[in-house]
N, C-alpha and C. Protein backbone atom coordinates (compact mmCIF):
# COMPACT_ATOMS: atom_id res chain seq x y z
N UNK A 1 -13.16 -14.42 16.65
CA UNK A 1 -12.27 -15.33 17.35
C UNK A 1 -12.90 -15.85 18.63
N UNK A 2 -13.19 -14.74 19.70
CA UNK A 2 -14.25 -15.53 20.44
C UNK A 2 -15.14 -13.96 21.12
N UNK A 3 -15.58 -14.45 22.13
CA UNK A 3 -16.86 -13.67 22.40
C UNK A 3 -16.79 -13.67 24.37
N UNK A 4 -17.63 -12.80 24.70
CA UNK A 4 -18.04 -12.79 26.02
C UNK A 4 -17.97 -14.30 26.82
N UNK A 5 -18.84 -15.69 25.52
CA UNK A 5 -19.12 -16.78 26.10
C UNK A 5 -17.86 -17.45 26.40
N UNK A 6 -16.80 -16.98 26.38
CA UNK A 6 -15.63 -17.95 26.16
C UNK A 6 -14.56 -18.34 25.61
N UNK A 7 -13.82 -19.11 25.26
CA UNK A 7 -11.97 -18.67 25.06
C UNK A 7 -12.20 -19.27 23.57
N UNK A 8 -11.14 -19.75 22.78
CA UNK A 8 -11.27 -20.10 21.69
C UNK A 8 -11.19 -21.68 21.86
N UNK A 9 -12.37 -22.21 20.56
CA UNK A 9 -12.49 -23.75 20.93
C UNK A 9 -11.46 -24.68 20.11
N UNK A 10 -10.84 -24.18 19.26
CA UNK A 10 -9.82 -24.85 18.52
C UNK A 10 -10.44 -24.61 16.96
N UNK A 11 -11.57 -24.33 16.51
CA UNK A 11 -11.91 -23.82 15.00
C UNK A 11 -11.94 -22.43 15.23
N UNK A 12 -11.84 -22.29 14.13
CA UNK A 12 -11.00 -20.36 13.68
C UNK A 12 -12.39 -19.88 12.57
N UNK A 13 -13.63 -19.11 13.15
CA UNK A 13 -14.53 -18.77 12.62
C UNK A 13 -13.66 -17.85 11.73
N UNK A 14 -12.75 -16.92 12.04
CA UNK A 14 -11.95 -16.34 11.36
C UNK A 14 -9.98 -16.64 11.19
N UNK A 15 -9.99 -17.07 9.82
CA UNK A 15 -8.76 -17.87 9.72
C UNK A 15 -7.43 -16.93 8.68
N UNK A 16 -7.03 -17.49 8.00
CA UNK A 16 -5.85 -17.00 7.32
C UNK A 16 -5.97 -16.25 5.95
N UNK A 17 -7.43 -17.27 5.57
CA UNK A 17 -8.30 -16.45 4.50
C UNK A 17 -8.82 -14.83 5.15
N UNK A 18 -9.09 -14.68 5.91
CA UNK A 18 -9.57 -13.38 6.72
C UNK A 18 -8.71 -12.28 6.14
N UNK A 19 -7.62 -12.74 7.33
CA UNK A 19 -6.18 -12.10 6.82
C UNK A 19 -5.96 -11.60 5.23
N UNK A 20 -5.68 -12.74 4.62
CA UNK A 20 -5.44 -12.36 3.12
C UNK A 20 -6.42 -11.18 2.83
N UNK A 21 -7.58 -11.38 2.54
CA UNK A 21 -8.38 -10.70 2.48
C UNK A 21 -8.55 -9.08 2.77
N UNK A 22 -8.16 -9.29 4.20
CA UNK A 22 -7.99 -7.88 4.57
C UNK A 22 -6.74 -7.52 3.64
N UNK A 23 -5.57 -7.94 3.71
CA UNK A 23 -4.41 -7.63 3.67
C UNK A 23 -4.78 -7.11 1.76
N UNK A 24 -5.26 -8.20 0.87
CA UNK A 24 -5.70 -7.34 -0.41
C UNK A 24 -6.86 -6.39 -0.82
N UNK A 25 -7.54 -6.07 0.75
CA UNK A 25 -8.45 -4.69 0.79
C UNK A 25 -7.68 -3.38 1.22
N UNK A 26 -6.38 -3.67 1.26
CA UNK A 26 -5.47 -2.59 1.63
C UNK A 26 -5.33 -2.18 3.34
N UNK A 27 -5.59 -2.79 4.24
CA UNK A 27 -6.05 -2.79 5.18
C UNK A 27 -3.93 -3.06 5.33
N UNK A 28 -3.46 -2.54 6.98
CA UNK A 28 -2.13 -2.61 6.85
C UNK A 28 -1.22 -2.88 8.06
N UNK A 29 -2.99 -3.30 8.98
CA UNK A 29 -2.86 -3.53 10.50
C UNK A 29 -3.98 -4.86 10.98
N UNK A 30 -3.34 -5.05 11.70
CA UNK A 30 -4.70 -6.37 12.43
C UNK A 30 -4.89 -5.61 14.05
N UNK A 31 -5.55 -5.58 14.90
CA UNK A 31 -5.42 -5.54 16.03
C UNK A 31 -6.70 -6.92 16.75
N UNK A 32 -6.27 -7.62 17.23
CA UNK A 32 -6.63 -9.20 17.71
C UNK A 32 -6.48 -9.16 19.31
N UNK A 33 -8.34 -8.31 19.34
CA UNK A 33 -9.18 -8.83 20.63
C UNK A 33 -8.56 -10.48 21.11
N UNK A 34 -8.23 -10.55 22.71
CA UNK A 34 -8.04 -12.20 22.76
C UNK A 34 -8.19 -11.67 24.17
N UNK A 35 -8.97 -12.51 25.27
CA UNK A 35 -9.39 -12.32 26.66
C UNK A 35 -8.20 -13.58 26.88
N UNK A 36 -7.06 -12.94 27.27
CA UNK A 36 -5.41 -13.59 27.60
C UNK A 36 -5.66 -14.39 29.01
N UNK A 37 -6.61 -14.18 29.72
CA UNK A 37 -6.49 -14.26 31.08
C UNK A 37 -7.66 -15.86 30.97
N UNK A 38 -8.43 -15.67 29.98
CA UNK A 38 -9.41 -17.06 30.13
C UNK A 38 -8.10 -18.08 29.48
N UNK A 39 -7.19 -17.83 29.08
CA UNK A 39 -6.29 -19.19 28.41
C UNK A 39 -5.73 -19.50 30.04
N UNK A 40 -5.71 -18.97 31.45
CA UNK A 40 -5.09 -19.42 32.77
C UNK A 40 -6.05 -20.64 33.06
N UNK A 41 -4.95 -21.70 32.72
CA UNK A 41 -5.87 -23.02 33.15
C UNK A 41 -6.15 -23.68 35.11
N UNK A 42 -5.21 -22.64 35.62
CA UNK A 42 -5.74 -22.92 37.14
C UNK A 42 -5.65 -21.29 37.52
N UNK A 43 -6.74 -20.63 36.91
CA UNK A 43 -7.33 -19.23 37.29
C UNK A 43 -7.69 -19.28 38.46
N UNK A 44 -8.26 -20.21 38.51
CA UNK A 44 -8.89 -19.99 40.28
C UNK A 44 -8.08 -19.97 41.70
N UNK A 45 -7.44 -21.35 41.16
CA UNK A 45 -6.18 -21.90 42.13
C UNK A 45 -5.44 -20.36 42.24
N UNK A 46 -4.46 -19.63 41.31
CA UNK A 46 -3.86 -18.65 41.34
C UNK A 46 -4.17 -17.69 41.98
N UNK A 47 -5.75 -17.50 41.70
CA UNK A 47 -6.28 -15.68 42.02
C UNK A 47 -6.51 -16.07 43.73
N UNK A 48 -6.63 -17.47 44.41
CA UNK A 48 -7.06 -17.74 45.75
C UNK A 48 -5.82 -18.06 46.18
N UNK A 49 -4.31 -18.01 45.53
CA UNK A 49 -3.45 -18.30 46.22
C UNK A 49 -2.78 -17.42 47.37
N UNK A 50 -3.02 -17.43 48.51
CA UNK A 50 -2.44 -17.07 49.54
C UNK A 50 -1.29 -17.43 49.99
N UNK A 51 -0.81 -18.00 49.32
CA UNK A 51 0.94 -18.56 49.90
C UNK A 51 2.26 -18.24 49.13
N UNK A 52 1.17 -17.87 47.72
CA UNK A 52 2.30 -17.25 46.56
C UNK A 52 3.25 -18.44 46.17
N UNK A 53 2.95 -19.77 46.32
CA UNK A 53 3.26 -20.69 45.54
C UNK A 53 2.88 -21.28 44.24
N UNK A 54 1.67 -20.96 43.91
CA UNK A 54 0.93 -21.38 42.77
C UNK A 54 1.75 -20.84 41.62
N UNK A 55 2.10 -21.40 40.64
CA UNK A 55 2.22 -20.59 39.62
C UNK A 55 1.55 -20.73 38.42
N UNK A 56 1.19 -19.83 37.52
CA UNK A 56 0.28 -19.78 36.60
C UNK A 56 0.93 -20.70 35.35
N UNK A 57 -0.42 -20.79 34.68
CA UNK A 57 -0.61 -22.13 33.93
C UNK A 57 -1.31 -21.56 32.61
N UNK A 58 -0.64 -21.39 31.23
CA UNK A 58 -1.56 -21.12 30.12
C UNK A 58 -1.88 -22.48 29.61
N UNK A 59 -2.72 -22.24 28.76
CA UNK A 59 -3.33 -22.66 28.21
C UNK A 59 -2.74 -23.12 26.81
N UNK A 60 -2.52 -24.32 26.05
CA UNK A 60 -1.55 -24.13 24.47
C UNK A 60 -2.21 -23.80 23.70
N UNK A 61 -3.69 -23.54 24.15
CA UNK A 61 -4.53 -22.97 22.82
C UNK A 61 -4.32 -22.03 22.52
N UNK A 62 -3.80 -20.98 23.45
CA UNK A 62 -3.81 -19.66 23.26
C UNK A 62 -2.04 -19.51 22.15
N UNK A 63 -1.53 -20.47 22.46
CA UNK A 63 -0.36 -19.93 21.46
C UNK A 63 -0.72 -20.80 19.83
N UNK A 64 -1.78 -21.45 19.74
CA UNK A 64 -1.86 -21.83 18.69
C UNK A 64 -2.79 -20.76 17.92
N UNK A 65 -3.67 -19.79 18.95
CA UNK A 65 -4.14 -18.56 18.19
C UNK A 65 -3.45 -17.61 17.86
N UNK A 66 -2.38 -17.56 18.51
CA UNK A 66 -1.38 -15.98 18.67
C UNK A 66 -0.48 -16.43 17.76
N UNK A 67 -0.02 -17.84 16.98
CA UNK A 67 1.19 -17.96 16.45
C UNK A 67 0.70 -18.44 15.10
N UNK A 68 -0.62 -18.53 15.14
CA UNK A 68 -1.34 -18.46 13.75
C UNK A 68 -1.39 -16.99 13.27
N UNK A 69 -2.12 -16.18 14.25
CA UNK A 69 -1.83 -14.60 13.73
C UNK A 69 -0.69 -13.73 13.48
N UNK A 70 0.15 -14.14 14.09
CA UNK A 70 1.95 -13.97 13.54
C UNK A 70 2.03 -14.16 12.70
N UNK A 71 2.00 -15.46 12.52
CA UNK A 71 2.20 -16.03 11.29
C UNK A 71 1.62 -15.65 9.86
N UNK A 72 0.12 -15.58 10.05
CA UNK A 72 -0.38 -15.28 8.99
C UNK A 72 -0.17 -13.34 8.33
N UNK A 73 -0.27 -12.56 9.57
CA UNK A 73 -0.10 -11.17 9.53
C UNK A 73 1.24 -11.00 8.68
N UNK A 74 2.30 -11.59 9.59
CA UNK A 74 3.73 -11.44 8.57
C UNK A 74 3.49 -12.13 6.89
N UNK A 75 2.58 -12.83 6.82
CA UNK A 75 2.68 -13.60 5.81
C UNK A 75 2.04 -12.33 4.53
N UNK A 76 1.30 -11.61 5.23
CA UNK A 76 0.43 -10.83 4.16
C UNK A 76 0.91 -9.55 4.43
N UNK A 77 2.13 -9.52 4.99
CA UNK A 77 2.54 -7.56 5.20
C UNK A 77 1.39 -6.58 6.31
N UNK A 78 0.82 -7.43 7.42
CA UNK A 78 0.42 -6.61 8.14
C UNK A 78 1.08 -6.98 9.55
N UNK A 79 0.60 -5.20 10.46
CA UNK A 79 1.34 -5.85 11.58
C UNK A 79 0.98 -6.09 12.27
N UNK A 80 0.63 -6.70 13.57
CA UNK A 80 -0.38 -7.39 14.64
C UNK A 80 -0.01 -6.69 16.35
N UNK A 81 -1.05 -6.52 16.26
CA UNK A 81 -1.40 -6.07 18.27
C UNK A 81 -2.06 -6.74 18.49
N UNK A 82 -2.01 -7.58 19.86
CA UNK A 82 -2.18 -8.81 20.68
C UNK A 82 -2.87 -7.63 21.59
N UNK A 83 -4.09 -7.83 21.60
CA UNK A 83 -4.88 -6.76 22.56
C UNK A 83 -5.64 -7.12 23.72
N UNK A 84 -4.98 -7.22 24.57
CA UNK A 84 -5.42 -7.75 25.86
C UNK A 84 -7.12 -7.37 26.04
N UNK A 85 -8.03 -8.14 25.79
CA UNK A 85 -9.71 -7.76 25.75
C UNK A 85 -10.42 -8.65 26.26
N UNK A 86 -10.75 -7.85 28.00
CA UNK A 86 -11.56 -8.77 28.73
C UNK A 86 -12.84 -8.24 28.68
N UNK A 87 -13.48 -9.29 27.85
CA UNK A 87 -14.86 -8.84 27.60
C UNK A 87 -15.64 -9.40 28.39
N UNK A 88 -15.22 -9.96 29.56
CA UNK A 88 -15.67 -10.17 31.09
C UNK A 88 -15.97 -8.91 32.11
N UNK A 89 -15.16 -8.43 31.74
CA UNK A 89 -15.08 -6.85 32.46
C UNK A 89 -14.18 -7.32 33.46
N UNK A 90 -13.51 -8.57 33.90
CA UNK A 90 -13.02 -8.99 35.19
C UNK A 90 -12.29 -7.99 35.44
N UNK A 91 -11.35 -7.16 34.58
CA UNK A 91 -10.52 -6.10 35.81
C UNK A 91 -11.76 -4.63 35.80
N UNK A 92 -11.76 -5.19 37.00
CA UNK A 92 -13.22 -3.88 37.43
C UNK A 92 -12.78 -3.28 38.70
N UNK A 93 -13.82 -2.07 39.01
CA UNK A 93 -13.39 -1.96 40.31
C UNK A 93 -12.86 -2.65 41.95
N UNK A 94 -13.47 -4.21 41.60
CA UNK A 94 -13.06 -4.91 42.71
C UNK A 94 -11.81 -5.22 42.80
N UNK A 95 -11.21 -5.46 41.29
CA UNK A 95 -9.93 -6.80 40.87
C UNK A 95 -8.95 -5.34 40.62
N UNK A 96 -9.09 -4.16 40.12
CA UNK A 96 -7.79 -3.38 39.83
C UNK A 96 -7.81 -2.77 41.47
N UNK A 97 -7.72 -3.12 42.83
CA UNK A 97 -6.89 -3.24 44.45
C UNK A 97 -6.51 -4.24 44.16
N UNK A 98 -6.54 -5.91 43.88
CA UNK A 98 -6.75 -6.82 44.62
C UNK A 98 -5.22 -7.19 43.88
N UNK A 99 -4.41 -7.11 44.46
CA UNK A 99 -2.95 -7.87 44.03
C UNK A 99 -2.83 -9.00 43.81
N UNK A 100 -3.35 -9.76 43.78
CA UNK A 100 -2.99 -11.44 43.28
C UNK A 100 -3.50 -11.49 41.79
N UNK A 101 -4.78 -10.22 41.43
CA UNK A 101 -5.41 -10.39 40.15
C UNK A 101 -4.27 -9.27 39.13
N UNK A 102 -3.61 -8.58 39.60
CA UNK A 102 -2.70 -7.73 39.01
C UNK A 102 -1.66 -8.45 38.82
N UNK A 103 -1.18 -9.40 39.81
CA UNK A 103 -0.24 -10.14 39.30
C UNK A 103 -0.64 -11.36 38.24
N UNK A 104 -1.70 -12.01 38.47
CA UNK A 104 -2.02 -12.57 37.25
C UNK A 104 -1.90 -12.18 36.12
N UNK A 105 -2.82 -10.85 35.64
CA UNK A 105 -2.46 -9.93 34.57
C UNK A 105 -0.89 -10.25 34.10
N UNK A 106 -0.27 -9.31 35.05
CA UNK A 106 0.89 -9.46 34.51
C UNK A 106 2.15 -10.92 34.29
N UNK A 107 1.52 -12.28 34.86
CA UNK A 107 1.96 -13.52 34.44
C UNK A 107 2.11 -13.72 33.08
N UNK A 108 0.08 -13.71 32.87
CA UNK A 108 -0.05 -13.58 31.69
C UNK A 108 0.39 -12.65 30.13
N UNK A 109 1.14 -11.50 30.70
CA UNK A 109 1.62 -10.92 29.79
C UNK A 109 3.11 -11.37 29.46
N UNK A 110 3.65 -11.95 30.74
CA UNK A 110 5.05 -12.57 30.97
C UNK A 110 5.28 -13.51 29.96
N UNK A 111 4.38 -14.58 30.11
CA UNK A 111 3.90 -15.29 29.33
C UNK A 111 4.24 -15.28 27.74
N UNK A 112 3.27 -14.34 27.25
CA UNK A 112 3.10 -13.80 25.99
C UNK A 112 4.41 -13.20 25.56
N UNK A 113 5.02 -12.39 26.04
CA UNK A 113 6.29 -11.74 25.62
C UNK A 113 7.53 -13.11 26.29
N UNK A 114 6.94 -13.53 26.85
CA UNK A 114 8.72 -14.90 27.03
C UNK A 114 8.16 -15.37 25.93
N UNK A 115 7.34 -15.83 24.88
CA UNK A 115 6.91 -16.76 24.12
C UNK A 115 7.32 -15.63 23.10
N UNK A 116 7.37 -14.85 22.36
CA UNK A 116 7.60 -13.79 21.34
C UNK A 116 8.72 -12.72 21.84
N UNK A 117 9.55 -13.11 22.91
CA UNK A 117 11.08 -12.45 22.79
C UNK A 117 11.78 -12.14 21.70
N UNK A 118 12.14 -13.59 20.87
CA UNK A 118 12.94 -13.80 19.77
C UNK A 118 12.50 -13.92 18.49
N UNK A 119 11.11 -13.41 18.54
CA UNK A 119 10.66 -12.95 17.63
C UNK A 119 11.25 -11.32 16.86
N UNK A 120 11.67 -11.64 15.70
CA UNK A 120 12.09 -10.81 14.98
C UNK A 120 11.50 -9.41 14.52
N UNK A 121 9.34 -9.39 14.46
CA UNK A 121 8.89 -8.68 13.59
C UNK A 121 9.40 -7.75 14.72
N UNK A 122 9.40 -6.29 14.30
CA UNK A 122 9.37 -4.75 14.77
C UNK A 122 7.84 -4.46 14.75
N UNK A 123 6.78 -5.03 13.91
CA UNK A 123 5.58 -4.62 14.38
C UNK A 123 4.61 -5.82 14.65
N UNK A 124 4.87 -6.20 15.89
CA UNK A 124 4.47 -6.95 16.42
C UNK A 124 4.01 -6.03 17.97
N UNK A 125 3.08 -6.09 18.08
CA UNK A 125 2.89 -5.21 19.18
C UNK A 125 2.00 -5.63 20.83
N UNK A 126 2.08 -5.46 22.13
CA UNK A 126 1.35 -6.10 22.95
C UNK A 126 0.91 -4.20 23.65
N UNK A 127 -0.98 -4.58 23.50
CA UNK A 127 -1.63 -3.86 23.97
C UNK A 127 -2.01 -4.35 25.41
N UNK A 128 -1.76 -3.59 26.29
CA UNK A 128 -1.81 -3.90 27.95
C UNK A 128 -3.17 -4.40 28.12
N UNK A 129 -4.31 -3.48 28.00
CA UNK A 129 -5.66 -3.27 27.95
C UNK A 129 -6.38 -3.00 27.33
N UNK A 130 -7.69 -3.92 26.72
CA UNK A 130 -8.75 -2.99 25.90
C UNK A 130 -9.39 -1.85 26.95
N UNK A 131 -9.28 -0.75 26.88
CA UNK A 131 -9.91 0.08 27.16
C UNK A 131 -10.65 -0.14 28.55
N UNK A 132 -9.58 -0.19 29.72
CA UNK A 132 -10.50 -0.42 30.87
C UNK A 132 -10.84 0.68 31.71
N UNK A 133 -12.29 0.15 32.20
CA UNK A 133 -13.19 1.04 32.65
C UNK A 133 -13.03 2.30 33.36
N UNK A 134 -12.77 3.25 33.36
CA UNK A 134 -12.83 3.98 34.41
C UNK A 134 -13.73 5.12 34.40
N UNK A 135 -14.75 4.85 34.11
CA UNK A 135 -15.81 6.23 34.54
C UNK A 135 -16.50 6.13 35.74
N UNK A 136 -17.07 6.81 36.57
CA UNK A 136 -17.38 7.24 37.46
C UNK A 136 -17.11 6.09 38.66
N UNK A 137 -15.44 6.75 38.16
CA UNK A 137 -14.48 5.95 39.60
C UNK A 137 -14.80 4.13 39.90
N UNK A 138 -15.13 3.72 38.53
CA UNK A 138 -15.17 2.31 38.23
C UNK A 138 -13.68 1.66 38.42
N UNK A 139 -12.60 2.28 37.88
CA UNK A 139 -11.25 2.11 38.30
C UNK A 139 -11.07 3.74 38.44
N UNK A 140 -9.98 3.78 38.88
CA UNK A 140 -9.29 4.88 39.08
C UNK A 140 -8.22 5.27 38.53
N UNK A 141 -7.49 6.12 37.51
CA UNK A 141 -6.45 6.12 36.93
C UNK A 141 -5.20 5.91 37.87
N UNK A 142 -4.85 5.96 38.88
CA UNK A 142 -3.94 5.82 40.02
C UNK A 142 -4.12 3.93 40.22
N UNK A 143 -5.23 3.03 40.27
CA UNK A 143 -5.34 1.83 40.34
C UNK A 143 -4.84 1.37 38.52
N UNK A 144 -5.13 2.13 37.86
CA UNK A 144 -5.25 1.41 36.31
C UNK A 144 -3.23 2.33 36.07
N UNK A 145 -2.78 2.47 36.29
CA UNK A 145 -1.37 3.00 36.55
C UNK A 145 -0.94 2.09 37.15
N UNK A 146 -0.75 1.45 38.30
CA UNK A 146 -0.06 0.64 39.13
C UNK A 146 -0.15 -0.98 38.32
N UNK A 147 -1.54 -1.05 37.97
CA UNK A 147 -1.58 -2.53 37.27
C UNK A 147 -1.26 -2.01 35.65
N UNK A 148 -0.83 -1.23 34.85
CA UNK A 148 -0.55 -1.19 33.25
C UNK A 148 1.06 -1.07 34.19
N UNK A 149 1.75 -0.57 35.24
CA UNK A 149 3.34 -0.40 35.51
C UNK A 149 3.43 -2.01 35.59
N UNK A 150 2.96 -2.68 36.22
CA UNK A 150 3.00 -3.76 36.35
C UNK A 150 3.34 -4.98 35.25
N UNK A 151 2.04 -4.98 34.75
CA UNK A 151 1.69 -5.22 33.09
C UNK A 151 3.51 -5.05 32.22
N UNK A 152 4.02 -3.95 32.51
CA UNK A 152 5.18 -3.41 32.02
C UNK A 152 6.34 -3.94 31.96
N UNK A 153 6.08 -3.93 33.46
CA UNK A 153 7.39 -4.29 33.89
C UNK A 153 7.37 -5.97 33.87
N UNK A 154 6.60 -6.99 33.91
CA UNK A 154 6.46 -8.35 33.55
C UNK A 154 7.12 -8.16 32.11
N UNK A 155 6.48 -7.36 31.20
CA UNK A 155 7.06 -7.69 29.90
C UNK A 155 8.36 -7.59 29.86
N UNK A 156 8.50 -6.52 30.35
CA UNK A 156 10.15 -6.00 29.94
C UNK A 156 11.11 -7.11 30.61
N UNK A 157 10.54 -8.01 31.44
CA UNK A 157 11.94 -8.81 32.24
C UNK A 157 12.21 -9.47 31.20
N UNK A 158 11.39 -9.91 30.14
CA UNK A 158 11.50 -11.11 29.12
C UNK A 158 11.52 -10.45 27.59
N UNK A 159 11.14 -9.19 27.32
CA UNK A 159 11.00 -8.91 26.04
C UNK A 159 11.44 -7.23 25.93
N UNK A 160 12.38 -6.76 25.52
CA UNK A 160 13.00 -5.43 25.55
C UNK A 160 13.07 -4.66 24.06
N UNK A 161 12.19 -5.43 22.98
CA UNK A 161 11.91 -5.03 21.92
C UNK A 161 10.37 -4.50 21.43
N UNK A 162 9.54 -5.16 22.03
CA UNK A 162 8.85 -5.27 20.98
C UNK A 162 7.68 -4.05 21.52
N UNK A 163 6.42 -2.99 21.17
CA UNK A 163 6.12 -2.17 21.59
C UNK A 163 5.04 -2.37 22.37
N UNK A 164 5.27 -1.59 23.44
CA UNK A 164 4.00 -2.08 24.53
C UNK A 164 2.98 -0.78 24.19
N UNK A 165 1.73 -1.26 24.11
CA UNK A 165 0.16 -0.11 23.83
C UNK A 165 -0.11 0.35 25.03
N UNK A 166 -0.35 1.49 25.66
CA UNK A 166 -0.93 1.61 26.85
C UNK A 166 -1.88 2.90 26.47
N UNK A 167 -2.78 2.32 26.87
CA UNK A 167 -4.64 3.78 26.89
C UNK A 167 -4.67 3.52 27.63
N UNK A 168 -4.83 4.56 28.31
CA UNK A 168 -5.27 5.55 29.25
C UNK A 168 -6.85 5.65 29.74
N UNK A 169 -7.08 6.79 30.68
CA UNK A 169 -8.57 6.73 31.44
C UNK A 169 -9.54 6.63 29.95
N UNK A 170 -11.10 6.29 30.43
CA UNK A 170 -12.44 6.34 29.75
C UNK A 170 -12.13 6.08 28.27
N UNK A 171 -11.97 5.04 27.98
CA UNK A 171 -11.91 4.09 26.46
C UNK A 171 -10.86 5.36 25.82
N UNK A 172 -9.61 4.80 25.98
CA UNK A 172 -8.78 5.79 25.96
C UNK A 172 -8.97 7.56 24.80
N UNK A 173 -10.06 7.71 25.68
CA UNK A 173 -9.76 9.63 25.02
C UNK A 173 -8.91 10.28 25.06
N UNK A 174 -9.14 11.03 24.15
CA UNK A 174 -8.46 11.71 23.14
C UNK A 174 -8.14 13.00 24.29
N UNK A 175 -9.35 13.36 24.62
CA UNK A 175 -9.15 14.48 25.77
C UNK A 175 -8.41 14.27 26.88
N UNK A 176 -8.71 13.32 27.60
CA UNK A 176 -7.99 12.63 28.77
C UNK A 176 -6.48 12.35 28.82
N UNK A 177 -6.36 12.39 27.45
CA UNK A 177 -4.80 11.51 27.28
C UNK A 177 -4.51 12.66 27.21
């Protein structure tokens, strides 16, 4: 879908055929890497706003990827996690203090769950974070806590159904957790 270089360009290297596919290899889940935060079309404006007037701005590409994978997942009996995956690394040790980038995060999840409120599936699922960093005090589980409460609580003002993913410290282990 896309990569380190960038958001999705409007062709679907992987499309509905994918899906099917999986779905008649017995496969009974999707989970759909998407870096949520490159669809903020005035990212910059937002993360430099000092006045707390700006308000965030998606992108419609991003719901033409997310409502294709709905779509198609329900279509073939699987269920879908929307997996928040910044393969930027942007929430790093600098950005999980910096409150304007935590609140972005959580716009963007606002976002996503006001857009799939009234959505019906039960397994439809929003993963907070791919697996963010925290080894040797890269984040801190006390910083990566305050921004996944966050993350949370954005969803829940708009969406009180549907299941929120949260991992935990060092690519969420097994030990740790």
């Amino acid at each position: 879908l896309e990569e380190a270089k960038g958001k999705f360009d409007g062709t679907f290297k992987h499309d509905e055929s994918d899906v099917k596919l999986l779905s008649e290899s017995g496969f009974k889940a999707l989970r759909l890497p998407i870096d949520l935060d490159l669809y903020v079309t005035n990212r910059s404006e937002f993360l430099n706003d000092i006045t707390g007037t700006v308000g965030l701005v998606m992108s419609d590409s991003i719901f033409i990827v997310l409502d294709s994978f709905v779509e198609w997942t329900k279509r073939y009996n699987m269920s879908l996690a929307i997996d928040y995956h910044e393969y930027d690394n942007s929430y790093n040790k600098e950005s999980s203090v910096d409150a304007q980038y935590i609140k972005m995060m959580s716009e963007v999840w606002k976002a996503v769950a006001a857009h799939y409120a009234d959505n019906e599936r039960e397994d439809l699922f929003f993963e907070l974070l791919n697996e963010p960093d925290m080894t040797n005090g890269k984040v801190t589980a006390a910083n990566w806590t305050i921004a996944a409460q966050s993350m949370i609580d954005s969803i829940r003002s708009v969406d009180v159904k549907h299941t929120i993913i949260f991992g935990d410290a060092q690519w969420y282990s097994i030990d740790l957790l």
